[in-house]
Each structure stands twice: as structure tokens, then as C-alpha cells.
N, C-alpha and C. Protein backbone atom coordinates (compact mmCIF):
# COMPACT_ATOMS: atom_id res chain seq x y z
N UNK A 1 12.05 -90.84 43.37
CA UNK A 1 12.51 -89.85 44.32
C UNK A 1 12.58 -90.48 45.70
N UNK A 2 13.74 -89.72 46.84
CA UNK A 2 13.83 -90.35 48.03
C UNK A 2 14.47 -89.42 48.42
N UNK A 3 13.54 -89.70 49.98
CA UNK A 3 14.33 -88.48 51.06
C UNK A 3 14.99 -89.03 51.80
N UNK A 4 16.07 -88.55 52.82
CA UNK A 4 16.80 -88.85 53.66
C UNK A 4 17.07 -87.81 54.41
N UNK A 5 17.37 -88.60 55.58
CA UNK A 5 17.49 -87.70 56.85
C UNK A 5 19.47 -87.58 56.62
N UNK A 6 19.56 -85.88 57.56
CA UNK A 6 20.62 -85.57 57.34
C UNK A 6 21.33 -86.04 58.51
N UNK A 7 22.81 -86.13 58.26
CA UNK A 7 23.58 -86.92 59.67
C UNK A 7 24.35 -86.01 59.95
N UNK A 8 24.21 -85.28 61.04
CA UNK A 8 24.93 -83.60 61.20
C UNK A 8 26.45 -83.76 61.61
N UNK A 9 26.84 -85.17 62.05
CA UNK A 9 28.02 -85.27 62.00
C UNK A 9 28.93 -85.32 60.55
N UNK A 10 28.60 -85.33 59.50
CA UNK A 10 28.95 -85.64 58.51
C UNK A 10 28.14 -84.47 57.38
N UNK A 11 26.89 -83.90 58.00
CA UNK A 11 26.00 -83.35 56.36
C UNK A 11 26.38 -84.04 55.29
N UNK A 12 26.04 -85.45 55.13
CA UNK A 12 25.48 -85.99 54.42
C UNK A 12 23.96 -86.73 54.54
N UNK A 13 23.53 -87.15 53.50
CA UNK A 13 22.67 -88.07 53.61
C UNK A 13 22.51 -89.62 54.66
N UNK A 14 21.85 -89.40 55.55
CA UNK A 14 22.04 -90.99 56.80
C UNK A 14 20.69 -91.85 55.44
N UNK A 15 20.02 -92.34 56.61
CA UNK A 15 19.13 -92.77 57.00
C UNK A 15 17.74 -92.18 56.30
N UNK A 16 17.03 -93.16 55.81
CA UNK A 16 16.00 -92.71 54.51
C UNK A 16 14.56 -92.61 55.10
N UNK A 17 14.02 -91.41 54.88
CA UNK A 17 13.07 -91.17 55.53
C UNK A 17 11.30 -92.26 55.80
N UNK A 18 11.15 -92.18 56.60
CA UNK A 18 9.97 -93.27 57.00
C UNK A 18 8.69 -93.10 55.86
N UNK A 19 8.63 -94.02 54.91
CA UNK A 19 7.56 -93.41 54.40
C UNK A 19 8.25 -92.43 52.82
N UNK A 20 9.43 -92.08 52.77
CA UNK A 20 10.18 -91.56 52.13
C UNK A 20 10.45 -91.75 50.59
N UNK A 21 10.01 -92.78 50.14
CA UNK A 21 10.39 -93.36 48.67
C UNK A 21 9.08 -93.15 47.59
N UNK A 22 9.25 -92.86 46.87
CA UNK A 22 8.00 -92.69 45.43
C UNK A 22 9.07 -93.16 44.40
N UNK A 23 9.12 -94.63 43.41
CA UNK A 23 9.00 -95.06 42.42
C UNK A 23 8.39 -94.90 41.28
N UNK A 24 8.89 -94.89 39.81
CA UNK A 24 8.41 -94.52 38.93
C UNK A 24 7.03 -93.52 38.82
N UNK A 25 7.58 -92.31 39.32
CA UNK A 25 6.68 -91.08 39.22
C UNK A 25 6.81 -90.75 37.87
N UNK A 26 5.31 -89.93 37.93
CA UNK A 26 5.08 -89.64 36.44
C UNK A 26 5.41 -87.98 36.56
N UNK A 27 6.24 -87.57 35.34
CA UNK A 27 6.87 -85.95 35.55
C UNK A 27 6.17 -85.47 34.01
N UNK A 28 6.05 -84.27 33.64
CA UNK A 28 5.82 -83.11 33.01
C UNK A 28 6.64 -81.77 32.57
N UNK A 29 7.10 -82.00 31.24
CA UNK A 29 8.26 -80.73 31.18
C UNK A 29 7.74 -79.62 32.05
N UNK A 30 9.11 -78.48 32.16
CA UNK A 30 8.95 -77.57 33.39
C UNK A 30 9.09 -76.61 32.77
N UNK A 31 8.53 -75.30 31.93
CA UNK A 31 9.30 -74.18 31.22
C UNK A 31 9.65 -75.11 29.91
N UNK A 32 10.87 -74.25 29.32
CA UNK A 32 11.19 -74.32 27.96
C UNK A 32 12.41 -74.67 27.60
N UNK A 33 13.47 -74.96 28.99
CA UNK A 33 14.19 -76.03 28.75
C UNK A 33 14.14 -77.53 28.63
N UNK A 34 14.91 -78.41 27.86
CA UNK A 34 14.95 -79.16 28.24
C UNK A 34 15.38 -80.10 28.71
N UNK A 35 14.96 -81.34 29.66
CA UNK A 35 15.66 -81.88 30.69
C UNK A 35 14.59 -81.08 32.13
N UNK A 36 13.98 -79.70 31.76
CA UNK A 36 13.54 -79.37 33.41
C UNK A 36 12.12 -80.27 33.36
N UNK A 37 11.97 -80.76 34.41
CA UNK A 37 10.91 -81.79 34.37
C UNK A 37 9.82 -81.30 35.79
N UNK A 38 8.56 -81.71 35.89
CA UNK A 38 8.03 -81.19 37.30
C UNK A 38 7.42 -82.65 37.73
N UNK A 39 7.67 -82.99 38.73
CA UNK A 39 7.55 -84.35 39.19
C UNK A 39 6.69 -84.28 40.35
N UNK A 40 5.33 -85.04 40.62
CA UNK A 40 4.10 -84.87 41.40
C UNK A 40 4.52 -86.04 42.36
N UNK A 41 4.28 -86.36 42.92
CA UNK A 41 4.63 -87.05 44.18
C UNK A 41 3.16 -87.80 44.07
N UNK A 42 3.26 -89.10 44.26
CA UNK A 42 1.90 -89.85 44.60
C UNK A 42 2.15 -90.47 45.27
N UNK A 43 1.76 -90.91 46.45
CA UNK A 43 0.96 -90.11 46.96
C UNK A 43 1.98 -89.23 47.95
N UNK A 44 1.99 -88.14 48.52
CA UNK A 44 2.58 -87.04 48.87
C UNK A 44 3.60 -87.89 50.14
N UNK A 45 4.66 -87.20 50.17
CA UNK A 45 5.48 -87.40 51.20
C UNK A 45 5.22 -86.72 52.98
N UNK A 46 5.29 -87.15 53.86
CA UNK A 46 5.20 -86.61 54.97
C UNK A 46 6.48 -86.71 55.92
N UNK A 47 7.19 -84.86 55.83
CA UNK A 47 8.44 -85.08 56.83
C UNK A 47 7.70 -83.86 58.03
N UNK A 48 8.84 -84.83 58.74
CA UNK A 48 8.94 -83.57 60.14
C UNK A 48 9.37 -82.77 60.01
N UNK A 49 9.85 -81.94 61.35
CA UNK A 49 10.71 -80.71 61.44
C UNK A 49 11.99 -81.37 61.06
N UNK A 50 13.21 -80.88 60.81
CA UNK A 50 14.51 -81.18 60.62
C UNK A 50 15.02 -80.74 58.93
N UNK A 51 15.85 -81.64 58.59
CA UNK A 51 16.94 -81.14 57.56
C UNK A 51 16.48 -82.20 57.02
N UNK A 52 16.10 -82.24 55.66
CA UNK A 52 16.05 -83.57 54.62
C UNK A 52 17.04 -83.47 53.61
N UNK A 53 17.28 -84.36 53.06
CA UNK A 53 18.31 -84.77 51.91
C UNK A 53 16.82 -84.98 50.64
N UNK A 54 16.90 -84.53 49.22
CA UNK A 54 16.26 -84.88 48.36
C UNK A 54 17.00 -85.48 47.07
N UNK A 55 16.70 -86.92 46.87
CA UNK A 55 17.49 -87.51 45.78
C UNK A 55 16.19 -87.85 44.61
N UNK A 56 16.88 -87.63 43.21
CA UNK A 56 16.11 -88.25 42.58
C UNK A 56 16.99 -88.93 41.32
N UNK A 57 16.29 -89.98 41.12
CA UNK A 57 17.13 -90.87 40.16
C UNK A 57 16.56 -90.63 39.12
N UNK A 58 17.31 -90.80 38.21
CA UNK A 58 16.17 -90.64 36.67
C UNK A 58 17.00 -92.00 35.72
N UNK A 59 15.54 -92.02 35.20
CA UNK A 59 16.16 -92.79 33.63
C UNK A 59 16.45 -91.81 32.58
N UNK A 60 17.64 -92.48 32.17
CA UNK A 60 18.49 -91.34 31.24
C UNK A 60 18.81 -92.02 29.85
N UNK A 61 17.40 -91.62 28.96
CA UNK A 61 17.49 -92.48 27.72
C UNK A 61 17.86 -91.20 26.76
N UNK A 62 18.85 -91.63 26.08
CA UNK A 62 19.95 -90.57 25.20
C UNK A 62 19.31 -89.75 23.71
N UNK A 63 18.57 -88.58 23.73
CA UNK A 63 18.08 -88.43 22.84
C UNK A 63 18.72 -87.21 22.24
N UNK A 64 17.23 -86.16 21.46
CA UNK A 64 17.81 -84.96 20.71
C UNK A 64 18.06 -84.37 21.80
N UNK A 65 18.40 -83.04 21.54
CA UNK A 65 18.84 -81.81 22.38
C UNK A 65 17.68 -81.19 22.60
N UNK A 66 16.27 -82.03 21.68
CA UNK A 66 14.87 -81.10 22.05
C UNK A 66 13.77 -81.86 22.36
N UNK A 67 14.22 -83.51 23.16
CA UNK A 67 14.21 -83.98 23.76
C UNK A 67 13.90 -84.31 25.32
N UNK A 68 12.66 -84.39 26.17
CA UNK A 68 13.07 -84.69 27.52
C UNK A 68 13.38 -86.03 27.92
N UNK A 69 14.66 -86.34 27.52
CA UNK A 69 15.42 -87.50 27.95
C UNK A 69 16.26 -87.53 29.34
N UNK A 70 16.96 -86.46 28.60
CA UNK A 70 17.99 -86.42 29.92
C UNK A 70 17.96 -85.61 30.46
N UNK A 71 18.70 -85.06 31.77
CA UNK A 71 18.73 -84.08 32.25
C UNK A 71 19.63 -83.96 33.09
N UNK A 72 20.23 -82.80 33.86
CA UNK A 72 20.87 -82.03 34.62
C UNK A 72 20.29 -81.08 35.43
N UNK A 73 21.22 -80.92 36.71
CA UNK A 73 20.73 -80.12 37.80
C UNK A 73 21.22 -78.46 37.13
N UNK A 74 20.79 -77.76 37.53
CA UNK A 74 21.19 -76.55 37.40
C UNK A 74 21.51 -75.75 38.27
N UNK A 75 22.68 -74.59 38.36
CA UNK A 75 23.54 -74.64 39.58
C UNK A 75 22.99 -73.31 39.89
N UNK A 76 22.56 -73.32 40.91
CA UNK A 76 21.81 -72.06 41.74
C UNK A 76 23.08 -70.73 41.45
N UNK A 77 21.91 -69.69 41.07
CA UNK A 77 23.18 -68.77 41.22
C UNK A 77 23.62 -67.41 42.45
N UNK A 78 22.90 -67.82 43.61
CA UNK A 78 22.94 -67.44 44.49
C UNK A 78 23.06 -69.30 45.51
N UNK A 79 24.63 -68.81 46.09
CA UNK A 79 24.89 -70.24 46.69
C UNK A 79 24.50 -70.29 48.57
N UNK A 80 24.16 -71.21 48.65
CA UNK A 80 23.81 -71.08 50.27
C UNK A 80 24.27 -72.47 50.94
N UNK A 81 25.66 -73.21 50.53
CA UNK A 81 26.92 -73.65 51.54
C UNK A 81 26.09 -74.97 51.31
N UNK A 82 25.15 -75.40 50.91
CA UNK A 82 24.51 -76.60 51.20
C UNK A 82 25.17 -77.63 49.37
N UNK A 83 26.06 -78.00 49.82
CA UNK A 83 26.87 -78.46 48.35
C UNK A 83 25.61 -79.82 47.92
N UNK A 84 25.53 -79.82 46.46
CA UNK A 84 25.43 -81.34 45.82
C UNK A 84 26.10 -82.66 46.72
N UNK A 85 25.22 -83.30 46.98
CA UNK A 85 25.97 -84.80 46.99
C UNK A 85 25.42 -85.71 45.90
N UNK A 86 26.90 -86.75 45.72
CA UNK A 86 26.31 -87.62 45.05
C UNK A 86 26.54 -88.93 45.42
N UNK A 87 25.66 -90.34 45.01
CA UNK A 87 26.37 -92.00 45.01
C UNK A 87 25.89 -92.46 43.51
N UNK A 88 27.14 -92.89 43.43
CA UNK A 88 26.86 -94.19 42.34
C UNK A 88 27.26 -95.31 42.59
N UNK A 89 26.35 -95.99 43.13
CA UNK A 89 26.06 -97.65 44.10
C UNK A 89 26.84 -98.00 43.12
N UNK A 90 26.06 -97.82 41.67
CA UNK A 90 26.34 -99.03 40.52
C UNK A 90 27.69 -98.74 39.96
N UNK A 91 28.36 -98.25 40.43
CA UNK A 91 29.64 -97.65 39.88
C UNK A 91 29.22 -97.56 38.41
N UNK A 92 28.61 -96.77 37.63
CA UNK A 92 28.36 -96.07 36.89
C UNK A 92 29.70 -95.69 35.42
N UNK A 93 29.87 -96.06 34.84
CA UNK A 93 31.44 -95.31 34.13
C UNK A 93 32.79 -95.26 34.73
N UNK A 94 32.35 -96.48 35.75
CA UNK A 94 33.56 -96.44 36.64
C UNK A 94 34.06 -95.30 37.38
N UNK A 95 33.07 -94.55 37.59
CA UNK A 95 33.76 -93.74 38.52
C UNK A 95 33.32 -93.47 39.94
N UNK A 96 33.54 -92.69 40.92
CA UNK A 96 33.80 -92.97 42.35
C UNK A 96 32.48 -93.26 42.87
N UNK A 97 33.10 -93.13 44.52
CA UNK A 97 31.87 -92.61 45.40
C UNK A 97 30.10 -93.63 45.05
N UNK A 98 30.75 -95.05 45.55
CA UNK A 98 29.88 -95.89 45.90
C UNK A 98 28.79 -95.52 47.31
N UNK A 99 29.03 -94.69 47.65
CA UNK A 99 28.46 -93.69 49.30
C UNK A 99 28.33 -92.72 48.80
N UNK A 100 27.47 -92.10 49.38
CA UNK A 100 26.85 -90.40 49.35
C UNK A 100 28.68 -90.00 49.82
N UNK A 101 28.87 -88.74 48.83
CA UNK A 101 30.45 -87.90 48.73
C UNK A 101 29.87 -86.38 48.16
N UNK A 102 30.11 -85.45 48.91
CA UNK A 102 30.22 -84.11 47.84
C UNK A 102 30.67 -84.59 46.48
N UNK A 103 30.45 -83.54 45.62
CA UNK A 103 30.41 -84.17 43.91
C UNK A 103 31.72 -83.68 43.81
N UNK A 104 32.50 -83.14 44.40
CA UNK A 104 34.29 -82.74 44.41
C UNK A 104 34.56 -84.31 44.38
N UNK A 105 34.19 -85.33 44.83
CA UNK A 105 35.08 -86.04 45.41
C UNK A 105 34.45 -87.14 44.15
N UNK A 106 33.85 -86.94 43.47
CA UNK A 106 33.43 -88.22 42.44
C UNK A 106 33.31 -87.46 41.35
N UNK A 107 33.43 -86.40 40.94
CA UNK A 107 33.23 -85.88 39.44
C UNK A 107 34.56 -84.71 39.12
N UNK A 108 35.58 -84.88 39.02
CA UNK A 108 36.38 -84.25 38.40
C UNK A 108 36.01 -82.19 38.15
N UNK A 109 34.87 -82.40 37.35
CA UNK A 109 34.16 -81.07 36.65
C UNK A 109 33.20 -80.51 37.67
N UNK A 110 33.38 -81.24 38.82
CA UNK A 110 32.48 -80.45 39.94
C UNK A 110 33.22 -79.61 40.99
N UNK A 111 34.66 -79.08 40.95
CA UNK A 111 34.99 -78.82 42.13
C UNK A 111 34.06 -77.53 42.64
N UNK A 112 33.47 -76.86 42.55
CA UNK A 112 32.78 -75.92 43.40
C UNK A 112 31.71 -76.62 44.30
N UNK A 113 31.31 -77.70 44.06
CA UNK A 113 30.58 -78.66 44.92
C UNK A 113 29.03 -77.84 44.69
N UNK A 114 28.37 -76.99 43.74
CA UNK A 114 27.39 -76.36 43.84
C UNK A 114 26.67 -77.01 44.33
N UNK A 115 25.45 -75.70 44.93
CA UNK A 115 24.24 -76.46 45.24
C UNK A 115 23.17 -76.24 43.76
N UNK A 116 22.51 -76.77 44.16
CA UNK A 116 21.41 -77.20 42.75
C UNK A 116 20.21 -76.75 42.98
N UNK A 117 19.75 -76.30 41.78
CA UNK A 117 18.39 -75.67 41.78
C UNK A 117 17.02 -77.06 41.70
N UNK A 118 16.08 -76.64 42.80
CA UNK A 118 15.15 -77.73 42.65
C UNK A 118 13.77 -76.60 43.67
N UNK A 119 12.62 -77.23 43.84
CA UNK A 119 11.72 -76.59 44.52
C UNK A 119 10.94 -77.36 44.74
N UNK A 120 10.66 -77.61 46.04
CA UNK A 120 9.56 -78.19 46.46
C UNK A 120 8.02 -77.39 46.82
N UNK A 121 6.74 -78.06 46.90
CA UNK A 121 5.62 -77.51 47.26
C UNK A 121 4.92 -78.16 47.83
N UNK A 122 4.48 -77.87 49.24
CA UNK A 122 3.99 -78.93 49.88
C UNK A 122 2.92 -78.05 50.85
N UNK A 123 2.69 -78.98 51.58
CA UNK A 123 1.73 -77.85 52.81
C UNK A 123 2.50 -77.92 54.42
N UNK A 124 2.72 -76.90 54.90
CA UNK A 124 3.19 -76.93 55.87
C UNK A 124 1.94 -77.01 57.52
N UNK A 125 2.39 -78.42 57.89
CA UNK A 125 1.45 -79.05 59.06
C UNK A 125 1.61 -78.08 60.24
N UNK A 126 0.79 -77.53 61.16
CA UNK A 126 1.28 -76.87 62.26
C UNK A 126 2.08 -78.13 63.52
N UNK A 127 2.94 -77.23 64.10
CA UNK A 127 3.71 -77.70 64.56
C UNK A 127 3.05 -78.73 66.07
N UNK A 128 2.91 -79.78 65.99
CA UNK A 128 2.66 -80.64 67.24
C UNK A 128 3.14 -79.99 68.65
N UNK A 129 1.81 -79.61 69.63
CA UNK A 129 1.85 -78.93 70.83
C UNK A 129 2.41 -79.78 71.53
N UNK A 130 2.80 -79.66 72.95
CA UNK A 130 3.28 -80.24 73.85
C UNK A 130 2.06 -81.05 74.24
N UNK A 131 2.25 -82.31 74.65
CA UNK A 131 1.70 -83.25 75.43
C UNK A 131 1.16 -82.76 76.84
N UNK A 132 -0.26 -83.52 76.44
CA UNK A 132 -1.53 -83.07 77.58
C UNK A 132 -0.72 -83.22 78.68
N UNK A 133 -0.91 -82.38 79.98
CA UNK A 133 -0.64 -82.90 81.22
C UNK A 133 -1.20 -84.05 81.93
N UNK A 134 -0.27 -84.79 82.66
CA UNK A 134 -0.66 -86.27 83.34
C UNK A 134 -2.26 -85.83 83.93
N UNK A 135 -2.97 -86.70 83.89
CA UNK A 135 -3.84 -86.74 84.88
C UNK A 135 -3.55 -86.63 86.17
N UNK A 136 -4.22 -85.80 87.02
CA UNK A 136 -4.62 -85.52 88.23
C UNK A 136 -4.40 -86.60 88.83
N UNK A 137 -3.37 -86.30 90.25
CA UNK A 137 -2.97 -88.11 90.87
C UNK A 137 -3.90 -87.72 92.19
N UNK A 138 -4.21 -89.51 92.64
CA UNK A 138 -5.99 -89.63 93.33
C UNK A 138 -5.59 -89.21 94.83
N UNK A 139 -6.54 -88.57 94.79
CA UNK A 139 -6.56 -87.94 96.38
C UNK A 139 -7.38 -88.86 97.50
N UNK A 140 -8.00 -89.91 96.71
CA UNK A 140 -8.92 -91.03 97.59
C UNK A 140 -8.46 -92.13 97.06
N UNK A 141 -8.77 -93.04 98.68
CA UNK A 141 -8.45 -93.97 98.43
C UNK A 141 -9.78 -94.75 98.58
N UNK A 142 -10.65 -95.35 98.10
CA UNK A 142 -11.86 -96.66 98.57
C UNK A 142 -11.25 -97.69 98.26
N UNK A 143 -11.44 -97.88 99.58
CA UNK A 143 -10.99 -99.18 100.01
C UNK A 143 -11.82 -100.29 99.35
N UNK A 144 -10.62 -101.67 99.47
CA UNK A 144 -11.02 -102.46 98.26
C UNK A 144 -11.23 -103.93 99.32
N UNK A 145 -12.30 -104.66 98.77
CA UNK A 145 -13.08 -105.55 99.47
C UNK A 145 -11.91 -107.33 99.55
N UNK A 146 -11.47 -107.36 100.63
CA UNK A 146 -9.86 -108.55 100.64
C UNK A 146 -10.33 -109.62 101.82
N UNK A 147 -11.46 -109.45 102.02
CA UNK A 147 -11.99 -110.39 102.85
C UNK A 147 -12.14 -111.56 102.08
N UNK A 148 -11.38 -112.94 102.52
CA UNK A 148 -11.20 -114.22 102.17
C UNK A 148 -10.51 -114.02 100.73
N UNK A 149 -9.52 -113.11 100.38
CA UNK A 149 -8.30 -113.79 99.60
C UNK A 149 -7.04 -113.54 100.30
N UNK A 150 -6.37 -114.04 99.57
CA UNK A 150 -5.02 -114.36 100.15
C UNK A 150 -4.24 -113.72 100.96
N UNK A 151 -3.32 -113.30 101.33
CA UNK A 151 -2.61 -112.05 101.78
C UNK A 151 -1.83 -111.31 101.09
N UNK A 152 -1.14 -112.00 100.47
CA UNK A 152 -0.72 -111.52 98.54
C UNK A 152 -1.03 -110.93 97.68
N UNK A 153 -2.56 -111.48 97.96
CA UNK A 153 -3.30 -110.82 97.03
C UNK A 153 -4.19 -109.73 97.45
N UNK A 154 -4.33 -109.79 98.87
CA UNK A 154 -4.75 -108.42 99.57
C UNK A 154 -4.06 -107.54 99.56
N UNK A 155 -2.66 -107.68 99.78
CA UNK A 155 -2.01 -106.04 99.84
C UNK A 155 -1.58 -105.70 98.49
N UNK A 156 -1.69 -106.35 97.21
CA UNK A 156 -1.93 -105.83 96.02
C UNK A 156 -3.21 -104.97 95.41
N UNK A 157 -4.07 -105.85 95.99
CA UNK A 157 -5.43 -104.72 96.05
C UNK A 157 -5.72 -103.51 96.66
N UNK A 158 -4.76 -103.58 97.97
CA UNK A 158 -5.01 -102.83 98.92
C UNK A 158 -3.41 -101.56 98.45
N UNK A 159 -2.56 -101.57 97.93
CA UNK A 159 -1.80 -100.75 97.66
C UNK A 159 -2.30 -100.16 95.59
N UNK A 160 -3.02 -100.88 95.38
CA UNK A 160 -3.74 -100.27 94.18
C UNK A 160 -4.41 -99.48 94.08
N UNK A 161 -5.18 -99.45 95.58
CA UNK A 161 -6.42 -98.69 95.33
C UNK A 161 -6.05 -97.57 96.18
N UNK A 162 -4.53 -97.15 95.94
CA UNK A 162 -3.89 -96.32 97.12
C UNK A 162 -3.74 -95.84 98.23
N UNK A 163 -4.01 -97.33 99.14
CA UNK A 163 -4.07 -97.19 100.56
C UNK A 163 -2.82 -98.13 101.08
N UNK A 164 -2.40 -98.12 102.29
CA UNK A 164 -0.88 -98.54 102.98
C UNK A 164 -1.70 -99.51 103.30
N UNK A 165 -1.11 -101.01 103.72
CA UNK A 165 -1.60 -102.37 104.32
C UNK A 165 -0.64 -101.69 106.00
N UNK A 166 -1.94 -101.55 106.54
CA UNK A 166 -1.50 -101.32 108.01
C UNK A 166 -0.93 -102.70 109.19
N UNK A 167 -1.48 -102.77 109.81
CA UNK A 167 -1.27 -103.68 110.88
C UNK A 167 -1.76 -105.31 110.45
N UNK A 168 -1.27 -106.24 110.67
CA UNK A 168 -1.55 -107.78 110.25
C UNK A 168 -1.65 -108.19 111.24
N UNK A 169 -2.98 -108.78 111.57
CA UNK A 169 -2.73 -109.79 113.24
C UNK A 169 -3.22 -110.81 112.55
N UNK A 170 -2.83 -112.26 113.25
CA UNK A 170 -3.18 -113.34 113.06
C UNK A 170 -3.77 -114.28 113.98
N UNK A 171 -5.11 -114.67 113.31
CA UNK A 171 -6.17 -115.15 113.98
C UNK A 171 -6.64 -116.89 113.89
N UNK A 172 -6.67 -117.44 114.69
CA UNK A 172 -6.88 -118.90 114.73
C UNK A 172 -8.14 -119.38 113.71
N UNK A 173 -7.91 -120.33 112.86
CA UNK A 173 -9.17 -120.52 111.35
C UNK A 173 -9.29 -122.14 110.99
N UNK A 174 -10.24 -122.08 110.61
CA UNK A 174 -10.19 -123.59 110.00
C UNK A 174 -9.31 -123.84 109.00
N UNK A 175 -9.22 -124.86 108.63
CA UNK A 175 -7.95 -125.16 107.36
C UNK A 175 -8.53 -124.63 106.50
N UNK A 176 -9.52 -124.21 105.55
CA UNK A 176 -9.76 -123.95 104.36
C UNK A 176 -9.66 -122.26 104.38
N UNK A 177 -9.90 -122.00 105.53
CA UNK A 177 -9.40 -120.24 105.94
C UNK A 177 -8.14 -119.71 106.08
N UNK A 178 -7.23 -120.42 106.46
CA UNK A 178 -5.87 -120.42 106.72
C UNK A 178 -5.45 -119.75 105.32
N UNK A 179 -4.29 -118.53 105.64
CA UNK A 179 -3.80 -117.97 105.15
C UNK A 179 -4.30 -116.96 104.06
N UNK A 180 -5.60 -116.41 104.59
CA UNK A 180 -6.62 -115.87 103.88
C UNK A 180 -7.37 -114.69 104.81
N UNK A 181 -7.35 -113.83 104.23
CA UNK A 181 -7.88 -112.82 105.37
C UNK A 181 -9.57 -112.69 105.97
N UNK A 182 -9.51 -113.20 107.16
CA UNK A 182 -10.63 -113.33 108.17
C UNK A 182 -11.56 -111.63 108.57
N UNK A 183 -10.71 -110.49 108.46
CA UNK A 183 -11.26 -109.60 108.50
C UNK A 183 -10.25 -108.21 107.99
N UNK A 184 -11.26 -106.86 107.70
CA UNK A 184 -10.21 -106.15 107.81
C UNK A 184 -10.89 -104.35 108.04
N UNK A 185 -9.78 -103.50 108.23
CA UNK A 185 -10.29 -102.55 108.36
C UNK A 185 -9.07 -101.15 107.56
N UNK A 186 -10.36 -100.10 107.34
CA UNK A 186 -11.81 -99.93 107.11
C UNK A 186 -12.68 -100.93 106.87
N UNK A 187 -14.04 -100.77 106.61
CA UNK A 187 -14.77 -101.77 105.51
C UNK A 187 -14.13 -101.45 104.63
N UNK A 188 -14.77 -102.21 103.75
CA UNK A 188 -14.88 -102.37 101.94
C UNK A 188 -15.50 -101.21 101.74
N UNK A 189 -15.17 -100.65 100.24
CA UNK A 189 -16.00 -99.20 100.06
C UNK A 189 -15.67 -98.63 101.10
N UNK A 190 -15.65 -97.59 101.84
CA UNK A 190 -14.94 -96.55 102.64
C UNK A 190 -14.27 -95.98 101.62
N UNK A 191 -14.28 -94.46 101.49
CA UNK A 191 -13.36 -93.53 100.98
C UNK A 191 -12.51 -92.61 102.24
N UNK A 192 -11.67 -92.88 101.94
CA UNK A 192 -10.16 -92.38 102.75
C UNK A 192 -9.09 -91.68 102.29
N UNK A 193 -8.19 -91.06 102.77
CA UNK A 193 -7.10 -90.31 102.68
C UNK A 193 -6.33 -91.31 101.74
N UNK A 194 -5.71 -90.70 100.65
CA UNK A 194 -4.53 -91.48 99.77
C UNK A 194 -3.30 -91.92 100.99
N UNK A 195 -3.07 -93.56 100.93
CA UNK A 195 -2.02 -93.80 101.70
C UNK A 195 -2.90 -94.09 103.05
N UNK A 196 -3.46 -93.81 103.27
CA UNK A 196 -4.26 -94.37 104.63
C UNK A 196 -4.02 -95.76 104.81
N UNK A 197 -4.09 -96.32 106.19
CA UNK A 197 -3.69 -98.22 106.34
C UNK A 197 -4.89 -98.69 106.30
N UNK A 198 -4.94 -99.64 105.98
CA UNK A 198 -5.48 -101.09 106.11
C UNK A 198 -5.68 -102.15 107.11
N UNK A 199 -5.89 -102.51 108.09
CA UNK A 199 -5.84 -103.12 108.48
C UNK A 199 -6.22 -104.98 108.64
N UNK A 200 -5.56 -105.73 108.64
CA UNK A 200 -5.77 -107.23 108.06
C UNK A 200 -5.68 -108.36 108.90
N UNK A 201 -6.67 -108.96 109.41
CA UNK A 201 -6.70 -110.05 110.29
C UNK A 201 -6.89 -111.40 109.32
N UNK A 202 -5.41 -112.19 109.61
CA UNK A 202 -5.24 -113.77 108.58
C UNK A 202 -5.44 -114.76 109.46
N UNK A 203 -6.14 -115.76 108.94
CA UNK A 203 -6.31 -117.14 109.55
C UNK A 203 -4.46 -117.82 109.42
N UNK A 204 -4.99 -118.75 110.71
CA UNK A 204 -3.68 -119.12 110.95
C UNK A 204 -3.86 -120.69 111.48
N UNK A 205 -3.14 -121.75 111.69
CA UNK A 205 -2.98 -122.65 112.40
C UNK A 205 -3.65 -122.59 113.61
């Protein structure tokens, strides 16, 4: 069995659902026809909200008439517009519709395009709430400690910790100070207004 997502430009079968495929499932006659089979899903399928497509392939080994060999869909007798599709990749008896086609268009004996009797049972998940609201944006800023790094790297610290790099003066330093901040204001630690300046005194020549 395999699900697929529906392509609303087309209502057909797109794109195969994530997680979507169960291989050689084990089924159980259904009632007292035969051919009706009840097929368990192992391990269970998980769709979203939307429109699914349900395909199932069977092996079709040719027996009595009292037999669960083969089988057929059975045509709902209350119709609700949602027609059969079919593919036969393997071109099958040579006949059409290598692509998902309403069954008008690959089976001769199908023109009403019925829909087909089948039933699923599953559990229905409650529906996923809307996403938490953002966190609370910071109303403080503490100021962040840029005494003797770079200047680069000060107003990265200093616009992180959501405060403005205010005024830059530049102050005469030894070479190993040069281009490195000699002082600044607020202190370090200070809690302040979000966006509040900075102020930054750099060694210089």
C-alpha cells in the first residue's frame, strides 16, 4: 500500500507521502466475499491535514472463485465525484496509462470512472496549535566589558548586548595598545536603556 499527496491542479495522485509506503502487508479475508481482504498497516501510517490518494497493489495469483486470490474494487453505490485512478508503469496487457489517468482513459469497461469502496481506520491526532509567541524583546541593555579588544570587536559586543556604540575618541597608546580600546563608557556591567550609547576611547599612534 501507498499514499500520495493530491495535485489540485490536476486531482490526481503527485507526490508520495513522507513515510507513506508499507510493503508486503499481511491481509485477512473481509466478510464473505471473495477477493474482500482487510489489510493492517505495520507499522501505521502518519498523514496530515489535506487530501490523500490511497493505492494498493496486490499480487494477483489466479485461482477458484472461492479463493482469496484475486480481487476487485467495488463500486460505491452512492457516488461522491472522487473517480478511480489508475497506472500501469508495467504496461500490464498492453494497455494504457503508464501515469496515474482516471480509469476512462485506460480501461475501456470503466467509463463511469467510479469511485471505489475502501475504509480506512485510524486515530485522528488533534490538530497542531499555532506557534508559541516570540519571546519578549530585551528592554536592558548591560553593558558588555570591550576594554583592550579591538574596535571591531567592541562594537559587535557592544550592539549585541543591545546598546548603540556612541562617540569614538582617539587617544595616544603604546604600540601594543594601538587600535584597541583604552577606555569606555558606561562601565562594564551597567544596566541601561535598550539602544543606549557606548562610549569608546582607542589607542592611536
Amino acid at each position: 500500500m501507498r499514499f500520495y499527496a493530491n495535485d489540485p491542479a490536476t486531482n490526481l495522485p503527485s507526490t508520495p507521502a513522507p513515510g507513506g509506503e508499507r510493503l508486503n502487508q499481511a491481509y485477512t479475508p473481509f466478510g464473505t466475499s471473495p477477493g474482500d481482504v482487510q489489510i493492517t498497516l505495520s507499522p501505521p501510517v502518519t498523514l496530515g491535514a489535506g487530501t490523500w490518494w490511497v493505492s494498493v497493489q496486490a499480487r494477483l495469483d489466479y485461482g477458484s472463485s472461492t479463493d482469496t486470490r484475486q480481487w476487485f474494487w467495488h463500486h460505491r453505490t452512492v457516488q461522491g465525484g472522487q473517480g478511480a485512478v489508475w497506472r500501469n508503469a508495467g504496461g500490464l496487457l498492453e494497455m494504457n496509462c503508464p501515469a496515474w489517468s482516471p480509469r476512462s482513459a485506460c480501461q475501456a469497461n470503466s467509463s463511469a470512472v467510479p469511485d471505489e469502496m475502501f475504509r480506512l481506520h485510524g486515530t485522528a491526532a488533534p490538530a497542531t496549535g499555532p506557534p508559541p509567541p516570540p519571546p519578549p524583546s530585551e528592554t536592558r541593555c548591560r553593558v558588555p566589558k570591550v576594554v583592550g579588544k579591538t574596535l571591531g570587536r567592541a562594537v559587535t559586543l557592544v550592539l549585541g548586548a543591545h546598546c548603540r556604540v556612541g562617540r569614538v575618541a582617539r587617544r595616544h597608546a603604546v604600540r601594543r595598545k594601538r587600535g584597541k580600546v583604552l577606555a569606555q563608557s558606561p562601565r562594564a556591567g551597567k544596566s541601561v536603556a535598550v539602544g543606549s550609547r557606548v562610549s569608546l576611547v582607542v589607542g592611536r599612534r
